[in-house]
C-alpha atoms as a PDB file:
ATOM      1  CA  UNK A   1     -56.795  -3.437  -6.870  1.00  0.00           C
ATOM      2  CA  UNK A   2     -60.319  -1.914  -6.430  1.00  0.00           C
ATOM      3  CA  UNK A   3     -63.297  -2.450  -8.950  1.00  0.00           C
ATOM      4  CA  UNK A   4     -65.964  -0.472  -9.952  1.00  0.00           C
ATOM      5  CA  UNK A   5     -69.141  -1.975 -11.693  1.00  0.00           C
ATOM      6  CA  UNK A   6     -70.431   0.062 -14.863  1.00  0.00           C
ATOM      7  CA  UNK A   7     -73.527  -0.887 -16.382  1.00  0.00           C
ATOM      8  CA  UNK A   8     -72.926   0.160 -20.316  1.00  0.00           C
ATOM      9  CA  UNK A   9     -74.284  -1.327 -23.384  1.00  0.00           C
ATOM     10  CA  UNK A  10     -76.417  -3.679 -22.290  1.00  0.00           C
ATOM     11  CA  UNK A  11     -73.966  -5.593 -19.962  1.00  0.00           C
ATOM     12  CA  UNK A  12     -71.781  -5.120 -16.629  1.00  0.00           C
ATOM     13  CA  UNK A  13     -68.301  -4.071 -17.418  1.00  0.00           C
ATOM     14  CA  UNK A  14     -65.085  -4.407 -14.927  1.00  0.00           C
ATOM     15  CA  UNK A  15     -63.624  -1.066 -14.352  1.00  0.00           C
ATOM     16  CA  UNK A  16     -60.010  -1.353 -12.379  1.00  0.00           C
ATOM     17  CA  UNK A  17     -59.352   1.657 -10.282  1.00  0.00           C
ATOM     18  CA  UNK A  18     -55.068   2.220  -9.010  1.00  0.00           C
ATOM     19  CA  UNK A  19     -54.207   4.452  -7.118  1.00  0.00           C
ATOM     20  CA  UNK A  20     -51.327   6.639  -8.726  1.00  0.00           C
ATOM     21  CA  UNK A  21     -49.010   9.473  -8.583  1.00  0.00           C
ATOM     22  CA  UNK A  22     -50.716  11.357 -10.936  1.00  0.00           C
ATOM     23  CA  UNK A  23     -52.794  14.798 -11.388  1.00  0.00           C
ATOM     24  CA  UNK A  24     -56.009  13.622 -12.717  1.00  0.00           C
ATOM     25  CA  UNK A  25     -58.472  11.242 -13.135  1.00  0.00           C
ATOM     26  CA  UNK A  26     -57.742   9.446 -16.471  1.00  0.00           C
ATOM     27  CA  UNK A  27     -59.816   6.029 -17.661  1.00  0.00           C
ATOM     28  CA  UNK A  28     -58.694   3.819 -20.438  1.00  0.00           C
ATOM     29  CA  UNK A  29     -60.286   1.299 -22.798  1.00  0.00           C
ATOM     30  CA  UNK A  30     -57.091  -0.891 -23.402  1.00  0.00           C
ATOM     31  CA  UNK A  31     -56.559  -2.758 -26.780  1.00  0.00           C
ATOM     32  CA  UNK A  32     -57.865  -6.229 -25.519  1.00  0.00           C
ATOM     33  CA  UNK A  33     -61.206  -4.511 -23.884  1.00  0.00           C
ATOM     34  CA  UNK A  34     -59.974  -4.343 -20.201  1.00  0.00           C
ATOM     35  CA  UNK A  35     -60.933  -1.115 -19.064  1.00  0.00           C
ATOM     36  CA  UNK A  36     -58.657   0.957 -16.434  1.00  0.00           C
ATOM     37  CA  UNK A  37     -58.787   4.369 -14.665  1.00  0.00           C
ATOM     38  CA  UNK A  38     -55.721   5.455 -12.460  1.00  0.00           C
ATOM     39  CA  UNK A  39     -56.917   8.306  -9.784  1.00  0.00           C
ATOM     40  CA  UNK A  40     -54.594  10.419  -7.192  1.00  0.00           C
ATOM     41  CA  UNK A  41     -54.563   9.024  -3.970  1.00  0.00           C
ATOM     42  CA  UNK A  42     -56.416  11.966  -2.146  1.00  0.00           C
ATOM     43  CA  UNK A  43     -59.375  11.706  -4.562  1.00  0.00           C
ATOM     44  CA  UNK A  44     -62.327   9.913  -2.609  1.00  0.00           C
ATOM     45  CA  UNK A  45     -63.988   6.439  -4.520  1.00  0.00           C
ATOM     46  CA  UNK A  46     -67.434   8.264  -4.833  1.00  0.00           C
ATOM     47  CA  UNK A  47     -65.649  10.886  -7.091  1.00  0.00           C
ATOM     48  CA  UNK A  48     -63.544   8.210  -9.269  1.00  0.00           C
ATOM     49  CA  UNK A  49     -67.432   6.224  -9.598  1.00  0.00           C
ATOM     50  CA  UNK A  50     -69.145   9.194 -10.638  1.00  0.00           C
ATOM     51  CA  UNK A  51     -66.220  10.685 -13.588  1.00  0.00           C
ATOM     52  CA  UNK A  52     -66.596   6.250 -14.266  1.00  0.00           C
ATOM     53  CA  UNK A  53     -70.491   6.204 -14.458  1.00  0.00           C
ATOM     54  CA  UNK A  54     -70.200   9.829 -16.647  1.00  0.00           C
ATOM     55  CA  UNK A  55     -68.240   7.506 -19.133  1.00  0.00           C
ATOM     56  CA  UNK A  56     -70.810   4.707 -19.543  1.00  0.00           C
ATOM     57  CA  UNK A  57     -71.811   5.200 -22.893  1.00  0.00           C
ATOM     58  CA  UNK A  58     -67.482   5.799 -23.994  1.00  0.00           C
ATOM     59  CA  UNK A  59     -66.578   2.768 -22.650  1.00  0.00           C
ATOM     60  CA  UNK A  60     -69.454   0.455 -23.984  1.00  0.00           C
ATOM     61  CA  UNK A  61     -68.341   1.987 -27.295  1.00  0.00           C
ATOM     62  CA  UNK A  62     -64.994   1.810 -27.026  1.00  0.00           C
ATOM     63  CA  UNK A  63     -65.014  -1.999 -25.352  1.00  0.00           C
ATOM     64  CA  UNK A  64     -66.873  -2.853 -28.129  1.00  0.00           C
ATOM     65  CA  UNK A  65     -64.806  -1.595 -30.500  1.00  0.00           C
ATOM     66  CA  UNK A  66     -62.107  -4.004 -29.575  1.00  0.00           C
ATOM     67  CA  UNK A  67     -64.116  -7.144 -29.322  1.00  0.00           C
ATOM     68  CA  UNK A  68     -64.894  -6.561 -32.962  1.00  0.00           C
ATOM     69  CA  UNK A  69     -61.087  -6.061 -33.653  1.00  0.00           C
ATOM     70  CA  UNK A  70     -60.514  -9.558 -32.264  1.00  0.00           C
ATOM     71  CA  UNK A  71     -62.383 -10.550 -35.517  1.00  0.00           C
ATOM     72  CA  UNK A  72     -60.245  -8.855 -37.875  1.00  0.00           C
ATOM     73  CA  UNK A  73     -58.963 -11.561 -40.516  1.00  0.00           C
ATOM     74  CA  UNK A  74     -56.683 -10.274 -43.501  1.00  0.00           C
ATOM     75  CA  UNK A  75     -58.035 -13.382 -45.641  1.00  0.00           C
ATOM     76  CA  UNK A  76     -61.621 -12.018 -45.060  1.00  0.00           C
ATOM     77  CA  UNK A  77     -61.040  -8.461 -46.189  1.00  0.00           C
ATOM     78  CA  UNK A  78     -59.060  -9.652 -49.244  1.00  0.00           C
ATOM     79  CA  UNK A  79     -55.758  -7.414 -49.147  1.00  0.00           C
ATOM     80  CA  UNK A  80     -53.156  -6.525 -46.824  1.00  0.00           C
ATOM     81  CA  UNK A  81     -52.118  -2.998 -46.007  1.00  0.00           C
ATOM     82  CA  UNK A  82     -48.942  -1.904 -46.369  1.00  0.00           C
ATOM     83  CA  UNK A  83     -47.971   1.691 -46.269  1.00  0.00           C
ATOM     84  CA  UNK A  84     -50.868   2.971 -46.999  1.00  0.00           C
ATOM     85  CA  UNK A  85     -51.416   0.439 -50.604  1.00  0.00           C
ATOM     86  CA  UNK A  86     -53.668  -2.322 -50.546  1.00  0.00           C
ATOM     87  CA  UNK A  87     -52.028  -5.553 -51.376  1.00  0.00           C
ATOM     88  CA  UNK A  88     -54.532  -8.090 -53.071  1.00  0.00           C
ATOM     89  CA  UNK A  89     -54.088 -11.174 -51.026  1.00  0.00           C
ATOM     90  CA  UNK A  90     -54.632 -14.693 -52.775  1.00  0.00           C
ATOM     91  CA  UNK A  91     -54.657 -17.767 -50.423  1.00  0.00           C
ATOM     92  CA  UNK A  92     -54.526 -21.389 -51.508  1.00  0.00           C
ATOM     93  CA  UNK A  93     -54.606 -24.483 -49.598  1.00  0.00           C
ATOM     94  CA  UNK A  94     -51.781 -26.720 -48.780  1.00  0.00           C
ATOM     95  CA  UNK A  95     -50.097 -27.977 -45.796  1.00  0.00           C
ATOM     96  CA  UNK A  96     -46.680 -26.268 -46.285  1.00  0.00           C
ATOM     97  CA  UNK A  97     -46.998 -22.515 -45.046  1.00  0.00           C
ATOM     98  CA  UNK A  98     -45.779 -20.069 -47.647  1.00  0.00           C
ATOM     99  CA  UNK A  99     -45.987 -16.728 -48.658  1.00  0.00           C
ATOM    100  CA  UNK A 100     -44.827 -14.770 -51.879  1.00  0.00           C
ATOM    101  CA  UNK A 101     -45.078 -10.908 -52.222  1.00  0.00           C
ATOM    102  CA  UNK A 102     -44.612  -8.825 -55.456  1.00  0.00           C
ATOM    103  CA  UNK A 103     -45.562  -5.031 -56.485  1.00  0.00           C
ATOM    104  CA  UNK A 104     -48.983  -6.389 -57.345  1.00  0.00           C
ATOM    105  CA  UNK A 105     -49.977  -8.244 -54.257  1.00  0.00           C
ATOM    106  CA  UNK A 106     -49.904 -10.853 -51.898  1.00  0.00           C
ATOM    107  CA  UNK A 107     -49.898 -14.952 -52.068  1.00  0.00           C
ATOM    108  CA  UNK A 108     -49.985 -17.393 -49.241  1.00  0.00           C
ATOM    109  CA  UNK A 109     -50.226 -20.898 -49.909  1.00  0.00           C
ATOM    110  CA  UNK A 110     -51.478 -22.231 -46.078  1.00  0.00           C
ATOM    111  CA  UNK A 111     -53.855 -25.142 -44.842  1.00  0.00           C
ATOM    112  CA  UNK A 112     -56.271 -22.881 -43.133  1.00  0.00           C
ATOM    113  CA  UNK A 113     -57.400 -19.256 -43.031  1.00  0.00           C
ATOM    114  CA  UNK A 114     -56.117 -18.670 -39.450  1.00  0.00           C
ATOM    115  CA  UNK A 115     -52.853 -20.371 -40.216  1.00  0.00           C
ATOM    116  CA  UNK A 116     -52.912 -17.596 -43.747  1.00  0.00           C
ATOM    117  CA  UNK A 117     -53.395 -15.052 -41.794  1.00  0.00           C
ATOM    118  CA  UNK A 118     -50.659 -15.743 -38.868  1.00  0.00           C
ATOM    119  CA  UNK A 119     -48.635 -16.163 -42.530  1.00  0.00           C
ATOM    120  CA  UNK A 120     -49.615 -12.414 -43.293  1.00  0.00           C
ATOM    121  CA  UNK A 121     -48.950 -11.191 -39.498  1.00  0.00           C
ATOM    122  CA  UNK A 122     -45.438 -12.677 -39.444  1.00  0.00           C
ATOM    123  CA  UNK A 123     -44.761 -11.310 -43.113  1.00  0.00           C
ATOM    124  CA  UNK A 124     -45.695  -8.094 -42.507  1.00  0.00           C
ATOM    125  CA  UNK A 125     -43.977  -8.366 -38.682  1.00  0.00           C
ATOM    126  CA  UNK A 126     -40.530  -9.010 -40.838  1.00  0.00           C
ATOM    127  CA  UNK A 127     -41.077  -6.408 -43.458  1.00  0.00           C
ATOM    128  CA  UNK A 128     -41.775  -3.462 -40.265  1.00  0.00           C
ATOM    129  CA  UNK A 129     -38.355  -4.544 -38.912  1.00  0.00           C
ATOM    130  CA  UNK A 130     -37.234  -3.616 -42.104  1.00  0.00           C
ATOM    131  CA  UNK A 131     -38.486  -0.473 -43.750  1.00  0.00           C
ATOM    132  CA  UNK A 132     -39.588   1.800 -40.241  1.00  0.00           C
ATOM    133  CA  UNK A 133     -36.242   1.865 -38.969  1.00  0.00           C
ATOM    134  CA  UNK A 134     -35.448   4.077 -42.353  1.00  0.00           C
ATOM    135  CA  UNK A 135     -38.838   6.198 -42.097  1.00  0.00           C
ATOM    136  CA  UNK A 136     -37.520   6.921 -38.344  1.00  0.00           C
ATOM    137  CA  UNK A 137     -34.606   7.718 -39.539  1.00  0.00           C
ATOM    138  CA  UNK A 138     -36.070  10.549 -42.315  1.00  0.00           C
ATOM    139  CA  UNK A 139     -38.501  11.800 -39.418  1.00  0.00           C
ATOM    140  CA  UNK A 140     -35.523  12.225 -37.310  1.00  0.00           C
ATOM    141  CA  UNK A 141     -33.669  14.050 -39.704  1.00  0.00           C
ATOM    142  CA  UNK A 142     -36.649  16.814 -40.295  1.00  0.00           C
ATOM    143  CA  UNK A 143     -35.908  17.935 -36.756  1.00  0.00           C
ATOM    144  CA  UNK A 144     -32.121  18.646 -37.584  1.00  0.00           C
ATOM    145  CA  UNK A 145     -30.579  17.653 -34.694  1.00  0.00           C
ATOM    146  CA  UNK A 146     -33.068  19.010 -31.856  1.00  0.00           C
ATOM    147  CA  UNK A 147     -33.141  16.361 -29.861  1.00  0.00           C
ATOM    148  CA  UNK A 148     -29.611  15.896 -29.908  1.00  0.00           C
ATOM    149  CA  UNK A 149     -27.590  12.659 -30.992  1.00  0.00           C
ATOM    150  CA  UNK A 150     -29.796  10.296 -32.767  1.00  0.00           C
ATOM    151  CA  UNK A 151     -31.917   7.462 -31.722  1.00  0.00           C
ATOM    152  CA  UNK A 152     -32.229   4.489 -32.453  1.00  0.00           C
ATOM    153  CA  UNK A 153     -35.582   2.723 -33.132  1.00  0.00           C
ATOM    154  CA  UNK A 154     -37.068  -0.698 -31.892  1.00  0.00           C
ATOM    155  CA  UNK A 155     -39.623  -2.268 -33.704  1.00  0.00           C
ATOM    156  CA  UNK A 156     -42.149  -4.308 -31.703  1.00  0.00           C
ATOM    157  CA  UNK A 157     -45.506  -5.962 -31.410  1.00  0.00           C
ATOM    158  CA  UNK A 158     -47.569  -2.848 -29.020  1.00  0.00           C
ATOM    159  CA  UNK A 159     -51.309  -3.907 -27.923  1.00  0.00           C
ATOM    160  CA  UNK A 160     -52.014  -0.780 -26.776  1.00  0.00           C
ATOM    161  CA  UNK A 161     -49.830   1.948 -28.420  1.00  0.00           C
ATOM    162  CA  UNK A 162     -48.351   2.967 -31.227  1.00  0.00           C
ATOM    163  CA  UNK A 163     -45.184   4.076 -30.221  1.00  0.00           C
ATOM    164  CA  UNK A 164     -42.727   4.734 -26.825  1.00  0.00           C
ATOM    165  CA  UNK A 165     -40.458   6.838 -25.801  1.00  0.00           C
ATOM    166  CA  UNK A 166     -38.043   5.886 -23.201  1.00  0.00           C
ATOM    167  CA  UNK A 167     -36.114   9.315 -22.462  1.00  0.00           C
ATOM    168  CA  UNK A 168     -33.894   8.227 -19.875  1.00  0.00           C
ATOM    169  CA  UNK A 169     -32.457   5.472 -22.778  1.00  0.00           C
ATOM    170  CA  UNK A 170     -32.754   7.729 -25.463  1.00  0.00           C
ATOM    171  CA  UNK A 171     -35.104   4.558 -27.226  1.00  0.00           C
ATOM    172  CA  UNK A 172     -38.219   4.903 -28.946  1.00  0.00           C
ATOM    173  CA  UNK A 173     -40.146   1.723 -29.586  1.00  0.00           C
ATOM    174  CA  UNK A 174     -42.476   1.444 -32.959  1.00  0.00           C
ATOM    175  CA  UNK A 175     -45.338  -0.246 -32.540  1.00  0.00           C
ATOM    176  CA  UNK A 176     -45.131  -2.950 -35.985  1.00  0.00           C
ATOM    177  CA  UNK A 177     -48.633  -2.519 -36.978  1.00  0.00           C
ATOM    178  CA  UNK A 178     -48.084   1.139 -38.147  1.00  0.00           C
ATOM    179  CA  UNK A 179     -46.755  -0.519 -41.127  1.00  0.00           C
ATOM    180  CA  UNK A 180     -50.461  -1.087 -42.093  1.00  0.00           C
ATOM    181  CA  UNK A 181     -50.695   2.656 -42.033  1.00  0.00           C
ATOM    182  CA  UNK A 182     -50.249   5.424 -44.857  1.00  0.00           C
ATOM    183  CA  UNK A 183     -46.102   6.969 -44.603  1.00  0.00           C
ATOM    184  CA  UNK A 184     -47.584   9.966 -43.651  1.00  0.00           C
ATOM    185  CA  UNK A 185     -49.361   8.269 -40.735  1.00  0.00           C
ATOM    186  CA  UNK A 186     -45.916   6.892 -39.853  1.00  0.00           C
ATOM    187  CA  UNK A 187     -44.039   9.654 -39.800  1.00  0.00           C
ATOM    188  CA  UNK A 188     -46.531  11.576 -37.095  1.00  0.00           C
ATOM    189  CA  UNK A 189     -45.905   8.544 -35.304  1.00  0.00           C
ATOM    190  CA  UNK A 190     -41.954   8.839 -34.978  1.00  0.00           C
ATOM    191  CA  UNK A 191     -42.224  12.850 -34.731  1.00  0.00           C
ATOM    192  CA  UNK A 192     -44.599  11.944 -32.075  1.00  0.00           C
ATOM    193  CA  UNK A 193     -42.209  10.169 -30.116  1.00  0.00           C
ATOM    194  CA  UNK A 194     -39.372  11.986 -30.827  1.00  0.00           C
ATOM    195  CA  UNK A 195     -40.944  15.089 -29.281  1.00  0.00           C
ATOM    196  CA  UNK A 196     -41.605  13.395 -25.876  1.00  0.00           C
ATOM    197  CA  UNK A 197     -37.436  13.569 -25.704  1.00  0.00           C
ATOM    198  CA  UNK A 198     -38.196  17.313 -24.899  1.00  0.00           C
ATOM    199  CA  UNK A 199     -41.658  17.019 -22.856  1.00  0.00           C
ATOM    200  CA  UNK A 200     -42.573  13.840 -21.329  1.00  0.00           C
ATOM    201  CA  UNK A 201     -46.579  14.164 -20.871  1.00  0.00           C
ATOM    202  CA  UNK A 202     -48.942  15.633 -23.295  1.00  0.00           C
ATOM    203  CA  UNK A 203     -49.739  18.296 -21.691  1.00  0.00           C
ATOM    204  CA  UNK A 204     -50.086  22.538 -24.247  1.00  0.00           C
ATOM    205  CA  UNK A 205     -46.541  22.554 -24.487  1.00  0.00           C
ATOM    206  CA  UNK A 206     -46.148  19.092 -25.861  1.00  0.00           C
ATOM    207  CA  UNK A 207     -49.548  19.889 -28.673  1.00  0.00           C
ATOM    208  CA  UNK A 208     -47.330  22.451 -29.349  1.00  0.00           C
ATOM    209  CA  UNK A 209     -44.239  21.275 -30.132  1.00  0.00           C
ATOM    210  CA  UNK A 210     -45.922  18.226 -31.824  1.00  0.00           C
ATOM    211  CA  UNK A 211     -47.808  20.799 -34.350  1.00  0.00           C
ATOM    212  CA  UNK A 212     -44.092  22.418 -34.994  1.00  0.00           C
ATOM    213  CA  UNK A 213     -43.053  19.286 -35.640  1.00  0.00           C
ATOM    214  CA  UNK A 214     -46.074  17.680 -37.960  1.00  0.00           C
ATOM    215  CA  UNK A 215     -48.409  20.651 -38.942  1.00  0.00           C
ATOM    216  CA  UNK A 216     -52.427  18.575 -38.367  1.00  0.00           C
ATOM    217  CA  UNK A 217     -50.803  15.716 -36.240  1.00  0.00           C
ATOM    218  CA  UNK A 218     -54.495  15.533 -34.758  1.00  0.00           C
ATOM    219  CA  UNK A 219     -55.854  14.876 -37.722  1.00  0.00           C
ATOM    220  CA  UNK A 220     -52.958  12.149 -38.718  1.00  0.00           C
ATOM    221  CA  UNK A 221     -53.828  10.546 -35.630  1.00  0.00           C
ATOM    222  CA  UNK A 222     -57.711  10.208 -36.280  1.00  0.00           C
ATOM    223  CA  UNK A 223     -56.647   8.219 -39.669  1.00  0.00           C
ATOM    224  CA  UNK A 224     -54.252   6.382 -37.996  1.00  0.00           C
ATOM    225  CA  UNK A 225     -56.466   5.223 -35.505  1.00  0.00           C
ATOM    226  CA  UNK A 226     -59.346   4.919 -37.652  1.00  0.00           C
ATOM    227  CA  UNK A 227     -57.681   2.963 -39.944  1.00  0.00           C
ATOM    228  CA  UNK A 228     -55.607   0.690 -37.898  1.00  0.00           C
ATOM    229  CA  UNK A 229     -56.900   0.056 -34.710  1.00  0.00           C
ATOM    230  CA  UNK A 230     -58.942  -2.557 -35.608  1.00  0.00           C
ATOM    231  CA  UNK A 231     -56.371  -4.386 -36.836  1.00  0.00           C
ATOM    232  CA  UNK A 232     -54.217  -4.261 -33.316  1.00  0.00           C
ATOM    233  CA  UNK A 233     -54.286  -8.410 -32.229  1.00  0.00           C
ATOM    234  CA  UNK A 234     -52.920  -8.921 -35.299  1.00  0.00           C
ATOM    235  CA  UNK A 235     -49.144  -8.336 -35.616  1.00  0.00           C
END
């Protein structure tokens, strides 16, 4: 795979360049910092390194965006998120892992703050397995049968997205963390996906069909992002 050089932020930064069978340029700042741009075939290097190099200061910001969201520790901000509440989280020390969750917040009992806050990851993991599947399921039923029979969801640990669509399997993956996220957050997450049943890219017709769907689904993804992303190694 080629590599192009970017000097951004201070630093050199690894830009992979493949070679696709798609329409357009498009660069990405993946969740763990790696940055990639996929190009058509026909389009020469010195154009791909030019639309790169007029991306400098993006990518700096956006790589360093997710080095700091390496550091993102539940036990340091105090709470966890959940559906848009904030949980107060109390840890105590002791060598049996443990955690206990009520209305009015969250207690782990673990020997370290890392080990706490894999305690919070896997606790919230369990609880997305359990109450998405239903918010899916209302989303779904808003669209009153459009997309035909219904799906069934799959909830998963995502690095990178917050939801998939396979079409051709009629499965649309949930990415766990949007747990962390308000409902109404969620729910322009599973109309999202549901609407790439009907159109596969996201191209007019798909902005479209999404603002049919979820009237200011641009501005529920801003909060979701802004809100969440940071929090993406976590579950």
């Amino acid at each position: 795979m080629e590599c192009i050089i970017v000097g951004a932020g201070g630093r050199e930064i690894a830009v992979e360049v493949e070679r696709k069978r798609v329409r357009n340029i498009n660069l990405r700042v993946r969740a763990d910092g790696s940055v990639h741009v996929s190009a058509p075939s026909r389009v020469p290097m010195k154009k791909i390194e030019d639309f790169v190099l007029s991306r400098a200061a993006w990518i700096a910001e956006k790589t360093a965006a997710a080095e700091a969201r390496e550091k993102f520790s539940f036990v340091a901000e105090g709470y966890v998120p959940f559906l848009g509440r904030r949980l107060p989280l109390t840890v105590t020390a002791g060598e049996r892992v443990r955690v206990t969750a009520a209305d009015d917040g969250v207690n782990v009992c673990a020997p370290s703050p890392e080990s706490a806050d894999k305690a919070v990851s896997k606790w919230l993991l369990n609880r997305a397995k359990e109450v998405l599947p239903a918010l899916f399921a209302e989303a779904q039923a808003e669209t009153n049968g459009r997309f035909g029979a219904p799906v069934q969801p799959r909830v998963v640990r995502m690095r990178a997205r917050w939801g998939c669509c396979e079409r051709t399997k009629r499965l649309i993956k949930l990415n766990a963390l949007i747990v962390t996220a308000p409902e109404e957050c969620v729910r322009y997450v599973c109309l999202h996906e549901l609407a790439h049943l009907e159109r596969a890219g996201h191209d007019a017709e798909f902005h479209a069909l999404l603002e049919e769907l979820c009237p200011g689904h641009r501005a529920l993804k801003r909060r979701l992002d802004a809100e969440c992303l940071r929090r993406l190694p976590q579950i």
